[in-house]
PDB file of N, CA and C in Angstrom:
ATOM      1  N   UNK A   1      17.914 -20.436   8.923  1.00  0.00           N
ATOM      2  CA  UNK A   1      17.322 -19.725   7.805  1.00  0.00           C
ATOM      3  C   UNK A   1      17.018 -18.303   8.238  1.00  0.00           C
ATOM      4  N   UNK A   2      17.315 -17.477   7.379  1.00  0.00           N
ATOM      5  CA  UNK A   2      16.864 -15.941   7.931  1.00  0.00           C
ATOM      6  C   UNK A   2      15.857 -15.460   7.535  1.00  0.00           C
ATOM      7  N   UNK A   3      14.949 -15.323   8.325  1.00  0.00           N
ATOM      8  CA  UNK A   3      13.789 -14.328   8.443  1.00  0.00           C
ATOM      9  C   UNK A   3      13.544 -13.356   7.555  1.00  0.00           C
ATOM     10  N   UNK A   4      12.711 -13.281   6.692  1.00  0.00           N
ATOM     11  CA  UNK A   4      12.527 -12.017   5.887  1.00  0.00           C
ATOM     12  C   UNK A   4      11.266 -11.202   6.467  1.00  0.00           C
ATOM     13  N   UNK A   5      11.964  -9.623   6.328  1.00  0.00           N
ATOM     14  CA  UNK A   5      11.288  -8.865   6.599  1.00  0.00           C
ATOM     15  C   UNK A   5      10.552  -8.070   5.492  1.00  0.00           C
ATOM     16  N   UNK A   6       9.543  -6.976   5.641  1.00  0.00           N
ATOM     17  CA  UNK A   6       9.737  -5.836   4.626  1.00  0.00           C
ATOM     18  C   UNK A   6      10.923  -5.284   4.857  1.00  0.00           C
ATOM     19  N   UNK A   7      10.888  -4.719   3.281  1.00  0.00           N
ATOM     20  CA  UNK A   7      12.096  -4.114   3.201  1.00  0.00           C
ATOM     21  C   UNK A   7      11.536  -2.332   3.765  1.00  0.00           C
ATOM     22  N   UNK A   8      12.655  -1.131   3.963  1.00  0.00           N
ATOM     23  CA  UNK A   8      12.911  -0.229   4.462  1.00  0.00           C
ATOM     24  C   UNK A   8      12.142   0.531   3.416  1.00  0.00           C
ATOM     25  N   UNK A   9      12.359   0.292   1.812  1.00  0.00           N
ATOM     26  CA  UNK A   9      12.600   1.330   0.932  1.00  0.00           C
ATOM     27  C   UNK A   9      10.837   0.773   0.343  1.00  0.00           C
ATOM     28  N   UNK A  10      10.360   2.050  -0.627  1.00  0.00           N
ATOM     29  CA  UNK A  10       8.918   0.836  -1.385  1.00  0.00           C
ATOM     30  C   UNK A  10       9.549   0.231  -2.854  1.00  0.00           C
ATOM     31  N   UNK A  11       9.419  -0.814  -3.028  1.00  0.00           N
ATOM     32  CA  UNK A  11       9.574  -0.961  -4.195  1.00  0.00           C
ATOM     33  C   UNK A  11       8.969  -0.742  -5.381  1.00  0.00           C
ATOM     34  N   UNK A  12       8.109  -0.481  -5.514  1.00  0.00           N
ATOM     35  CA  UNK A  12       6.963  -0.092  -6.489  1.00  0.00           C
ATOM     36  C   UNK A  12       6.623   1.491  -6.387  1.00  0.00           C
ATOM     37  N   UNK A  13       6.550   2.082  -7.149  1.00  0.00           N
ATOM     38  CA  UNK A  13       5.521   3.700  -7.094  1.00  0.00           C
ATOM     39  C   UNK A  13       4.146   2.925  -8.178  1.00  0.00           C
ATOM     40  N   UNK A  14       2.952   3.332  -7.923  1.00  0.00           N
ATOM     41  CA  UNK A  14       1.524   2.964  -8.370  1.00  0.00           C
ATOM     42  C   UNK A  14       0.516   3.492  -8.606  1.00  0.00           C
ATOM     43  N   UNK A  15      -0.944   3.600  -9.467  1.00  0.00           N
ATOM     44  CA  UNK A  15      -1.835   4.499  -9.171  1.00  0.00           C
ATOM     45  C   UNK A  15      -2.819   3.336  -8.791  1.00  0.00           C
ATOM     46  N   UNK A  16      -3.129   3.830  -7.592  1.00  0.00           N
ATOM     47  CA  UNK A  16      -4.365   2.603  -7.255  1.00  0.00           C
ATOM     48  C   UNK A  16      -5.698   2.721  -7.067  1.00  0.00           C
ATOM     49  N   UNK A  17      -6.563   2.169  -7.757  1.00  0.00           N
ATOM     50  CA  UNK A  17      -7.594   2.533  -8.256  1.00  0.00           C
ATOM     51  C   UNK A  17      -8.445   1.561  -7.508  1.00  0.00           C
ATOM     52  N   UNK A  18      -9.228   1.469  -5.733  1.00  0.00           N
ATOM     53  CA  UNK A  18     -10.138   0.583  -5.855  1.00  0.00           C
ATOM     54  C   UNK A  18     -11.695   0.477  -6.367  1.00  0.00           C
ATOM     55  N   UNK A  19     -11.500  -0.527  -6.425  1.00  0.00           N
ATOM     56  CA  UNK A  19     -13.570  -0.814  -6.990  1.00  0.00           C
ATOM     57  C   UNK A  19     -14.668  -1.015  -6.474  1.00  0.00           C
ATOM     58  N   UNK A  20     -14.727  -0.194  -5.024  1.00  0.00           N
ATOM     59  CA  UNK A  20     -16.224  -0.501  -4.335  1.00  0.00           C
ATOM     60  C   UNK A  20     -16.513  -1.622  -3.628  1.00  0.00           C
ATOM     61  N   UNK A  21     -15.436  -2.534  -3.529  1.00  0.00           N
ATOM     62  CA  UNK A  21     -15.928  -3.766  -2.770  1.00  0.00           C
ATOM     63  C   UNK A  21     -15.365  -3.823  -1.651  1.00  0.00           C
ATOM     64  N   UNK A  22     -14.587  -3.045  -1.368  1.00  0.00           N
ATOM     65  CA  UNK A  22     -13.572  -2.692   1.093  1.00  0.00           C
ATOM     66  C   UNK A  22     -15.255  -1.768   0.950  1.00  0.00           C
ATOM     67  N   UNK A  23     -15.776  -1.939   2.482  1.00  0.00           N
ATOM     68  CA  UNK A  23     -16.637  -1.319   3.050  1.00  0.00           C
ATOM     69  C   UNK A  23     -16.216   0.014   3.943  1.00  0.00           C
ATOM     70  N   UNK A  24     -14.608   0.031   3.933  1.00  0.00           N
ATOM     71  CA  UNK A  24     -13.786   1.033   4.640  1.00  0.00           C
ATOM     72  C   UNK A  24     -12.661   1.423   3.555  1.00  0.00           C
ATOM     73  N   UNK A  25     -12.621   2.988   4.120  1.00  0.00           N
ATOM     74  CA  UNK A  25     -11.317   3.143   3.393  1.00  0.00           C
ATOM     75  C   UNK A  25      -9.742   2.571   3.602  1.00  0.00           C
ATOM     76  N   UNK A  26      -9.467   2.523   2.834  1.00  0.00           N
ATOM     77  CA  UNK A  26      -7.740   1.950   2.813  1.00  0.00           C
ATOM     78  C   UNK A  26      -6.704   2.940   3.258  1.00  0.00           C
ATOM     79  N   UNK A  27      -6.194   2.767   4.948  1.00  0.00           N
ATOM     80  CA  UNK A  27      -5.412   3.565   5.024  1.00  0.00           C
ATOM     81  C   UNK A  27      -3.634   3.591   4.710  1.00  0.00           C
ATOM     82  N   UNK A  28      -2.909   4.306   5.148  1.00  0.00           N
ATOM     83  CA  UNK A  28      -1.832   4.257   5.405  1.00  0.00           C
ATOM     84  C   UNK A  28      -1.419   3.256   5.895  1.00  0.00           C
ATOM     85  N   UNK A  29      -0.399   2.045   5.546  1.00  0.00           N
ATOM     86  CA  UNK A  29      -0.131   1.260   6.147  1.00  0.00           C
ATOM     87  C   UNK A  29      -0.810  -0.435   5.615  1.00  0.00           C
ATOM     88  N   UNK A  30      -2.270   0.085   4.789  1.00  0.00           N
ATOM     89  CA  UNK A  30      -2.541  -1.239   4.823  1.00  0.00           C
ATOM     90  C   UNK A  30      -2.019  -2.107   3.599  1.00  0.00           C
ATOM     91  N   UNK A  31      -2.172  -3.674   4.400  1.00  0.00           N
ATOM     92  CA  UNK A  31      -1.406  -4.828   3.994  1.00  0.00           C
ATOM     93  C   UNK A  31      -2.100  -5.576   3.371  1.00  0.00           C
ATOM     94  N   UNK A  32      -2.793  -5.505   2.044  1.00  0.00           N
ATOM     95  CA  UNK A  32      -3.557  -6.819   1.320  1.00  0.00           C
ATOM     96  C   UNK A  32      -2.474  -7.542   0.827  1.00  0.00           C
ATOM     97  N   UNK A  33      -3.162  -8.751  -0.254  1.00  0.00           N
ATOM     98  CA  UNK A  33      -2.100  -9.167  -0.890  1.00  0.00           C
ATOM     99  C   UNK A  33      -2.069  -8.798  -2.210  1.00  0.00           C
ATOM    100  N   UNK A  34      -1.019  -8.885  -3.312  1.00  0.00           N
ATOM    101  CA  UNK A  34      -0.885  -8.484  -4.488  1.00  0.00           C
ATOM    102  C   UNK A  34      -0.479  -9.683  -5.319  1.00  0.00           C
ATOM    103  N   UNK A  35      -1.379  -9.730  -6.885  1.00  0.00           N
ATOM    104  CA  UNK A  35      -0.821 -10.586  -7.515  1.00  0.00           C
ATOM    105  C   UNK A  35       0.016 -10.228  -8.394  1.00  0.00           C
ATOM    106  N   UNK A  36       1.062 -10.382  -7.675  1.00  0.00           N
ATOM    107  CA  UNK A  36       2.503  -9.952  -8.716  1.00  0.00           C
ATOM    108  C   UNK A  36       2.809 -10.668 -10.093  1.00  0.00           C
ATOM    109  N   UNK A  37       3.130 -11.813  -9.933  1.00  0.00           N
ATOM    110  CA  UNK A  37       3.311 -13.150 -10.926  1.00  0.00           C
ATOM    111  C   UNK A  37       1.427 -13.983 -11.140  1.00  0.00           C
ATOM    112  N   UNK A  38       1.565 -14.447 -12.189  1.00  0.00           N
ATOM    113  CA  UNK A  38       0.562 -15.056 -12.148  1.00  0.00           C
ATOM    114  C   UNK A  38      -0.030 -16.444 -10.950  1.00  0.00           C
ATOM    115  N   UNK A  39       0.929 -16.991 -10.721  1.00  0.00           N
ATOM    116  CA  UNK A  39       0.071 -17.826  -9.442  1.00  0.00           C
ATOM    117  C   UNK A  39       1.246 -17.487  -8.471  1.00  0.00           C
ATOM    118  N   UNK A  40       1.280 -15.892  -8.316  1.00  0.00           N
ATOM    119  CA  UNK A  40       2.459 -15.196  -6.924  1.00  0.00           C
ATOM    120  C   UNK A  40       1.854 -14.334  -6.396  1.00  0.00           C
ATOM    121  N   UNK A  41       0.780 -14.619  -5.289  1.00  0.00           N
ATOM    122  CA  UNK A  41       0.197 -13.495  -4.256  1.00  0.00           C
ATOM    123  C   UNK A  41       1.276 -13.335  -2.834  1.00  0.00           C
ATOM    124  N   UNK A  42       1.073 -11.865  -2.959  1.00  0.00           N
ATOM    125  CA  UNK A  42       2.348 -11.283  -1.721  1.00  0.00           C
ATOM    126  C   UNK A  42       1.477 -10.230  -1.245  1.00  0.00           C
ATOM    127  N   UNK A  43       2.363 -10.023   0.188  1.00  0.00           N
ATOM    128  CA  UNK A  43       1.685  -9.046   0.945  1.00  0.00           C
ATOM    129  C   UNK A  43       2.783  -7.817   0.746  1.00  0.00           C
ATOM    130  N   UNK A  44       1.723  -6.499   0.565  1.00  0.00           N
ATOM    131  CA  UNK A  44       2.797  -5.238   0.720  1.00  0.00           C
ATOM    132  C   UNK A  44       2.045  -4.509   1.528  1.00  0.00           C
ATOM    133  N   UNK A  45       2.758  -3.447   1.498  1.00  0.00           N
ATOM    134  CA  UNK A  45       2.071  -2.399   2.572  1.00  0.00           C
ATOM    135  C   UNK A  45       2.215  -1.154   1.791  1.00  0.00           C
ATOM    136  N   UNK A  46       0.530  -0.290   1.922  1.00  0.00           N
ATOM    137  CA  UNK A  46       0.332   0.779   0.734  1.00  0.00           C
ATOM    138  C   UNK A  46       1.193   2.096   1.963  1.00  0.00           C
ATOM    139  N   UNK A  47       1.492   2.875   0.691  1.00  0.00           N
ATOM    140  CA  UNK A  47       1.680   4.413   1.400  1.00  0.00           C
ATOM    141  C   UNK A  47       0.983   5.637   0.248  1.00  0.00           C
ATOM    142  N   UNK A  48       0.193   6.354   0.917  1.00  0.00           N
ATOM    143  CA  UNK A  48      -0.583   7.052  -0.383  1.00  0.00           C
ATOM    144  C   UNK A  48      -0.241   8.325  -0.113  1.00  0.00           C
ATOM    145  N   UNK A  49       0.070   9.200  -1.386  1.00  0.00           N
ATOM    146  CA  UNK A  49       0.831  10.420  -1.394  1.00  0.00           C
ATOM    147  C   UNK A  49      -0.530  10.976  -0.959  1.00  0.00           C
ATOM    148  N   UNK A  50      -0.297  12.096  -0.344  1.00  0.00           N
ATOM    149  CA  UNK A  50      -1.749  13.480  -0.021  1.00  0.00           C
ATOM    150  C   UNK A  50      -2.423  13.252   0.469  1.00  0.00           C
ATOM    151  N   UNK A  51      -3.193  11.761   1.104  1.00  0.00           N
ATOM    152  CA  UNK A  51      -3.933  11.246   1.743  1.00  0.00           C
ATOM    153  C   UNK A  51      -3.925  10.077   3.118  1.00  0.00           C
ATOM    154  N   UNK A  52      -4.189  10.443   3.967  1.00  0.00           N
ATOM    155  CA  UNK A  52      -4.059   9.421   4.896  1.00  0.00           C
ATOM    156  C   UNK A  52      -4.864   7.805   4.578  1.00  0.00           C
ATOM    157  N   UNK A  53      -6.363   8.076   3.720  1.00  0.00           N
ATOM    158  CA  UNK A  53      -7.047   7.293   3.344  1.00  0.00           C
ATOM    159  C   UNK A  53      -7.049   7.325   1.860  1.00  0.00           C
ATOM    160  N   UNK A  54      -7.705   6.135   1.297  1.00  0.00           N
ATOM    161  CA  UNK A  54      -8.548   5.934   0.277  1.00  0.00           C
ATOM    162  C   UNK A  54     -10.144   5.638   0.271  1.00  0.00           C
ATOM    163  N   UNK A  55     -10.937   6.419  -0.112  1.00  0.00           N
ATOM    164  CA  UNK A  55     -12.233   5.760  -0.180  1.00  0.00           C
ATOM    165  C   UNK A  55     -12.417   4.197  -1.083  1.00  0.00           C
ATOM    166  N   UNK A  56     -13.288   3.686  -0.471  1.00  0.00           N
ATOM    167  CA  UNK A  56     -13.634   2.280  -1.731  1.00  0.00           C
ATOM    168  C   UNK A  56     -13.552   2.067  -2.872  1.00  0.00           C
ATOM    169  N   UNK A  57     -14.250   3.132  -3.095  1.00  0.00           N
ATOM    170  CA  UNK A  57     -14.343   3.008  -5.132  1.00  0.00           C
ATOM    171  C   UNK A  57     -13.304   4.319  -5.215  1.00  0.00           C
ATOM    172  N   UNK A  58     -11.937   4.859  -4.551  1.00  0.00           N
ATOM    173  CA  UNK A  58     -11.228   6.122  -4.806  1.00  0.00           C
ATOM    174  C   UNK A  58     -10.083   5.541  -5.260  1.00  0.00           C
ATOM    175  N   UNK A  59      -8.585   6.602  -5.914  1.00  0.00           N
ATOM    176  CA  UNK A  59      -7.679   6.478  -6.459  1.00  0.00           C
ATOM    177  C   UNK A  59      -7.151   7.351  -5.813  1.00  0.00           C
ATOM    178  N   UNK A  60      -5.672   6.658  -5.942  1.00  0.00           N
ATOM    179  CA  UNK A  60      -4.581   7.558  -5.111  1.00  0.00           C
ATOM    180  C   UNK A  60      -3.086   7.316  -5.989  1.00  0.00           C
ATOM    181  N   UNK A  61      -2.160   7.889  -5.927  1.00  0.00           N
ATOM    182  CA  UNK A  61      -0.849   7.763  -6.046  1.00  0.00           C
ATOM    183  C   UNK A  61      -0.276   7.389  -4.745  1.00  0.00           C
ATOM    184  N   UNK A  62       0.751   6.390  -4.735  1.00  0.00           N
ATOM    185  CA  UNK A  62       1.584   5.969  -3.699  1.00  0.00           C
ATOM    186  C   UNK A  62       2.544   4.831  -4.111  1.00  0.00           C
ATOM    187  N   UNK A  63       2.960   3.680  -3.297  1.00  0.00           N
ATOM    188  CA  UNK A  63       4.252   3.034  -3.063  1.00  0.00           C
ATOM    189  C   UNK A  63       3.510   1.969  -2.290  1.00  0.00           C
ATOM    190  N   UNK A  64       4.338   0.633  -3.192  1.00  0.00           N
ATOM    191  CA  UNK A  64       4.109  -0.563  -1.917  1.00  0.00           C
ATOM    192  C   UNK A  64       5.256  -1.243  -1.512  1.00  0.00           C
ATOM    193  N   UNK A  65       5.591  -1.502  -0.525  1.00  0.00           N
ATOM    194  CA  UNK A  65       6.815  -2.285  -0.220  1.00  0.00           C
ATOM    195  C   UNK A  65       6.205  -3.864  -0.200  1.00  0.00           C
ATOM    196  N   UNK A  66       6.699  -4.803  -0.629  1.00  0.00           N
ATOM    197  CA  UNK A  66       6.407  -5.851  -0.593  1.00  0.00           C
ATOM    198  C   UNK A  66       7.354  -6.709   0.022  1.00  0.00           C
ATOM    199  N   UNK A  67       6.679  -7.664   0.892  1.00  0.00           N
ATOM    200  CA  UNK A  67       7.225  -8.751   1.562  1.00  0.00           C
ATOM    201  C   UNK A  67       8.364  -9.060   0.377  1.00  0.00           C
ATOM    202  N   UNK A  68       9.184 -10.158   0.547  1.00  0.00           N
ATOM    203  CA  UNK A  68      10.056 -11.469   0.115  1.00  0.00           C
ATOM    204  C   UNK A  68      10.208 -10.773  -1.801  1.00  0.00           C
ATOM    205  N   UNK A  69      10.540  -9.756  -1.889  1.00  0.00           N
ATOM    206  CA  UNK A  69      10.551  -9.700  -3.553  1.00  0.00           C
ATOM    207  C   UNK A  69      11.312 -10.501  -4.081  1.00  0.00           C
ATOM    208  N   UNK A  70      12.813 -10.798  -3.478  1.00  0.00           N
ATOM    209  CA  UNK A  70      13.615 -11.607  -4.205  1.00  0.00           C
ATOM    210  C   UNK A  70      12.826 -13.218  -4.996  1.00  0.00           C
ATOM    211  N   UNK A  71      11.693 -13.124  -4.246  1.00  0.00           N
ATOM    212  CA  UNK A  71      11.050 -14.887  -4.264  1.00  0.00           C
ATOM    213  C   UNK A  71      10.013 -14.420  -5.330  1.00  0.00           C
ATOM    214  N   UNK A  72      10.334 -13.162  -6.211  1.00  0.00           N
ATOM    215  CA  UNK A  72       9.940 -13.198  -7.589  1.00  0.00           C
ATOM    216  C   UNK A  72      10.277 -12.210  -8.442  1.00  0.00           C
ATOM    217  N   UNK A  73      11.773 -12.005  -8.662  1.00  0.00           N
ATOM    218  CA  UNK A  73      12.064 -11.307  -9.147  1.00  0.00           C
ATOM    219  C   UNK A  73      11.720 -11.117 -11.036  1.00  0.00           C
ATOM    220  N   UNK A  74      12.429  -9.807 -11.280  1.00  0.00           N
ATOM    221  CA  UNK A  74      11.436  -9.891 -12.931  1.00  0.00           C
ATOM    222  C   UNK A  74      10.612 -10.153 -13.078  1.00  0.00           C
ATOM    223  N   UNK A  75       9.285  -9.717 -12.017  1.00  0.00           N
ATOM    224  CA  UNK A  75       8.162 -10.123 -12.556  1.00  0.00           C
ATOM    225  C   UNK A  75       7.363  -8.506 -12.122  1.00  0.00           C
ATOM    226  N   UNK A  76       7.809  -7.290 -12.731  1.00  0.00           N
ATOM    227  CA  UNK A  76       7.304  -6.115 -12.771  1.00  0.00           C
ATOM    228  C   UNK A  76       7.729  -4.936 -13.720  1.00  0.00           C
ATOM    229  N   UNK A  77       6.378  -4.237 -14.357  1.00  0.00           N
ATOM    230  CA  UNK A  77       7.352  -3.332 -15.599  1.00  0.00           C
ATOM    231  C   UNK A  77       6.231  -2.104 -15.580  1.00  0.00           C
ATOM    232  N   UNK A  78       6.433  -1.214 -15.728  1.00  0.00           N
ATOM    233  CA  UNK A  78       5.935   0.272 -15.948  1.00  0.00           C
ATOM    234  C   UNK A  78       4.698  -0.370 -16.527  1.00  0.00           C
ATOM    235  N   UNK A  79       3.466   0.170 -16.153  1.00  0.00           N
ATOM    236  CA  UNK A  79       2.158   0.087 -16.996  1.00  0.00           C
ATOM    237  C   UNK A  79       1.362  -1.497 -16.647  1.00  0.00           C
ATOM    238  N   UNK A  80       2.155  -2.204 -16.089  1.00  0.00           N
ATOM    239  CA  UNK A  80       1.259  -3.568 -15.824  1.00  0.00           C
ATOM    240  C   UNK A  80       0.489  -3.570 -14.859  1.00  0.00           C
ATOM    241  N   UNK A  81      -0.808  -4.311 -14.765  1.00  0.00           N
ATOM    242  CA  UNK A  81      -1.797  -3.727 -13.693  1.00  0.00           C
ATOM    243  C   UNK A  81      -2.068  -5.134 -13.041  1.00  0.00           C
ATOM    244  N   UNK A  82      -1.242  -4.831 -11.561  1.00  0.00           N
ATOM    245  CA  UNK A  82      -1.591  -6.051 -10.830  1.00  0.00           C
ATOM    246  C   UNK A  82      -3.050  -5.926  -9.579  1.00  0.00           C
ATOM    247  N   UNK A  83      -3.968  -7.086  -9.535  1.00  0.00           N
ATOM    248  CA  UNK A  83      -5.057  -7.064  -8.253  1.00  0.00           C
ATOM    249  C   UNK A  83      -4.476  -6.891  -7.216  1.00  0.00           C
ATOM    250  N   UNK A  84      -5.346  -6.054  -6.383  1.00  0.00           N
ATOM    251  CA  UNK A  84      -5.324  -6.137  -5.181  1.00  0.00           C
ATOM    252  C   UNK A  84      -6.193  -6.670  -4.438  1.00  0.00           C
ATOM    253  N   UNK A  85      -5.690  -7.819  -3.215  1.00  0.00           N
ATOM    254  CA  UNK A  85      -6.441  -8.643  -2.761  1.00  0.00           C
ATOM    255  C   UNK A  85      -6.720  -8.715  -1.669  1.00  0.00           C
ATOM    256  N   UNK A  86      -7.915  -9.044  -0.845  1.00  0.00           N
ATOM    257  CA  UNK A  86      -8.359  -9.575   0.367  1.00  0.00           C
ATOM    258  C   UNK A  86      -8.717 -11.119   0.278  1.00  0.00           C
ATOM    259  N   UNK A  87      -7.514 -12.192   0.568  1.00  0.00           N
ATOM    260  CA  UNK A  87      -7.756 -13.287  -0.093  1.00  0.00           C
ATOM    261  C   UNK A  87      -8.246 -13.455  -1.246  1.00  0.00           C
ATOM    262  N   UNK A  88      -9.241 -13.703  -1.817  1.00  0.00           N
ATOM    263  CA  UNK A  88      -9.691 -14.345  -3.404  1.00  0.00           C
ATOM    264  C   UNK A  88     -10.775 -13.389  -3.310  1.00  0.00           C
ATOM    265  N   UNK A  89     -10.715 -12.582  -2.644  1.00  0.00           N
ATOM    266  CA  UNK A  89     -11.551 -11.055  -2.813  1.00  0.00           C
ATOM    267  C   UNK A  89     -10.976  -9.660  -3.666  1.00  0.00           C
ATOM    268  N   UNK A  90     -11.083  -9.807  -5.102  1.00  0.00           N
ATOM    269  CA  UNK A  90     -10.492  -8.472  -5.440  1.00  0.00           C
ATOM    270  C   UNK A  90     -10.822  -7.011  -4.939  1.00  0.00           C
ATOM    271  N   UNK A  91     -10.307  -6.143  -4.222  1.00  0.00           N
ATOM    272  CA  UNK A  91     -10.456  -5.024  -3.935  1.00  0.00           C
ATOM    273  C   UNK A  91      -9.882  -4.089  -4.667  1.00  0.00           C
ATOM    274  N   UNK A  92      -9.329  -4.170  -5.514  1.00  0.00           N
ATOM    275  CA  UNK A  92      -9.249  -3.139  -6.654  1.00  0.00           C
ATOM    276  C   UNK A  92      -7.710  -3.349  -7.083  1.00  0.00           C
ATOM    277  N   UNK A  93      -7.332  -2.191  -7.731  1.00  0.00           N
ATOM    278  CA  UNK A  93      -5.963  -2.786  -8.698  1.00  0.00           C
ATOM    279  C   UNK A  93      -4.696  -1.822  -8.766  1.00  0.00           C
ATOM    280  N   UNK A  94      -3.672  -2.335  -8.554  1.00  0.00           N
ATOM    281  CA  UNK A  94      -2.472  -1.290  -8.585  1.00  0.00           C
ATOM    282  C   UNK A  94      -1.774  -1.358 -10.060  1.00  0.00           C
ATOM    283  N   UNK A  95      -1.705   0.104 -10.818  1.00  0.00           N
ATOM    284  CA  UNK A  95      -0.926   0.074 -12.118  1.00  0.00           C
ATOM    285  C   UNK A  95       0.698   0.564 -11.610  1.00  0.00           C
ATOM    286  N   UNK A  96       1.317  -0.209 -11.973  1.00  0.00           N
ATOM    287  CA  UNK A  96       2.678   0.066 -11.968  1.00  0.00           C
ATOM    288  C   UNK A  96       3.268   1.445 -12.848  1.00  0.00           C
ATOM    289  N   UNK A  97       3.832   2.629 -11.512  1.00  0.00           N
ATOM    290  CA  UNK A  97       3.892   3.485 -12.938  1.00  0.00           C
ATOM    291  C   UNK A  97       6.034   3.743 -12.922  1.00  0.00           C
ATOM    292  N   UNK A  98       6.176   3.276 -11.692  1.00  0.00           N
ATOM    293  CA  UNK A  98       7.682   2.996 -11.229  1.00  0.00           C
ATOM    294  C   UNK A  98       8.058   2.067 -10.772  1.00  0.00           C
ATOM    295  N   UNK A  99       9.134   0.901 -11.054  1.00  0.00           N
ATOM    296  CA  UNK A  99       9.625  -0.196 -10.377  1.00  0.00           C
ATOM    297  C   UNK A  99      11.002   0.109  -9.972  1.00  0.00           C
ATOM    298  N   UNK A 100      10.973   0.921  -8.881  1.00  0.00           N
ATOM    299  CA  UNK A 100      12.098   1.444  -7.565  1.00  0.00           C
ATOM    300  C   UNK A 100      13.179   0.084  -7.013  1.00  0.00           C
ATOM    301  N   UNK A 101      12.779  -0.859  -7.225  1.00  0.00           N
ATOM    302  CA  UNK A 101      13.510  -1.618  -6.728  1.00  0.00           C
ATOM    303  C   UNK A 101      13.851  -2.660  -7.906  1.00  0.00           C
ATOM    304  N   UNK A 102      14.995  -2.906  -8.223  1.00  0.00           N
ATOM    305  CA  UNK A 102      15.624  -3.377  -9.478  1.00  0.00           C
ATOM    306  C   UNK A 102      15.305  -4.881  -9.995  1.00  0.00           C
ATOM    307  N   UNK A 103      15.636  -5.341  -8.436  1.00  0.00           N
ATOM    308  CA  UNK A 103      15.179  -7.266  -8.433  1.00  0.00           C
ATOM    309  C   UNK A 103      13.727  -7.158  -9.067  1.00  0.00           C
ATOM    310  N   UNK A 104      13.028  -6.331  -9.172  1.00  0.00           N
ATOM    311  CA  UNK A 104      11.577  -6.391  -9.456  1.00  0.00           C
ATOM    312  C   UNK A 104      11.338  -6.589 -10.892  1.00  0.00           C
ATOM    313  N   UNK A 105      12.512  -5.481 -11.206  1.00  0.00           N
ATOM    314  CA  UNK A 105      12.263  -4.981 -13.053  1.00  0.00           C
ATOM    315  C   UNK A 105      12.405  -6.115 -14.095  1.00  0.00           C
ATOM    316  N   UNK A 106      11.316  -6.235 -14.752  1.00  0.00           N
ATOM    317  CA  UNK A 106      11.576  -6.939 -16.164  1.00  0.00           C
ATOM    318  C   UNK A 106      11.902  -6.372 -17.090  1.00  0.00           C
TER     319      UNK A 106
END
């Protein structure tokens, strides 16, 4: 069976808006999980335009690459607003404002 990696490219462009509940900011690189599909949490990894960080309760523009997309494809569209998670901890929310990667698009 072959190993899935992240992929190279992000699939998503986003505005992400968290809500005060990370006690640290969110940097470059970090990996919560996302609820893409309704019972489909995945891990991506943020990249935020202009900023190395996010504060807690701050907003940024950026890109997430997500683990295994094929293992849910069509399940992303301009304007839908998926959680962002620390396990069953919401830390705030990514709005979809580009779906860059096609397998994604509904």
């Amino acid at each position: 069976m072959k190993k899935t990696i992240f992929s190279k490219e992000p699939d998503v462009e986003v505005l992400f808006e968290f809500n005060g509940v990370r006690t640290h900011p969110a940097a470059n690189g970090y990996r919560p999980h996302h609820l893409v599909a309704e019972n489909h949490l995945t891990t991506g990894i943020h990249h935020y335009y202009d900023v190395q960080a996010v504060p807690p309760d701050g907003t940024a523009k950026g890109t997430i690459t997500f683990i295994s997309p094929e293992s849910y494809p069509n399940s992303l569209w301009v304007g839908k607003k998926i959680n962002i998670q620390e396990g069953e901890r919401i830390v705030g929310y990514a709005t979809i404002l580009k779906v860059l990667n096609p397998v994604l698009l509904k």
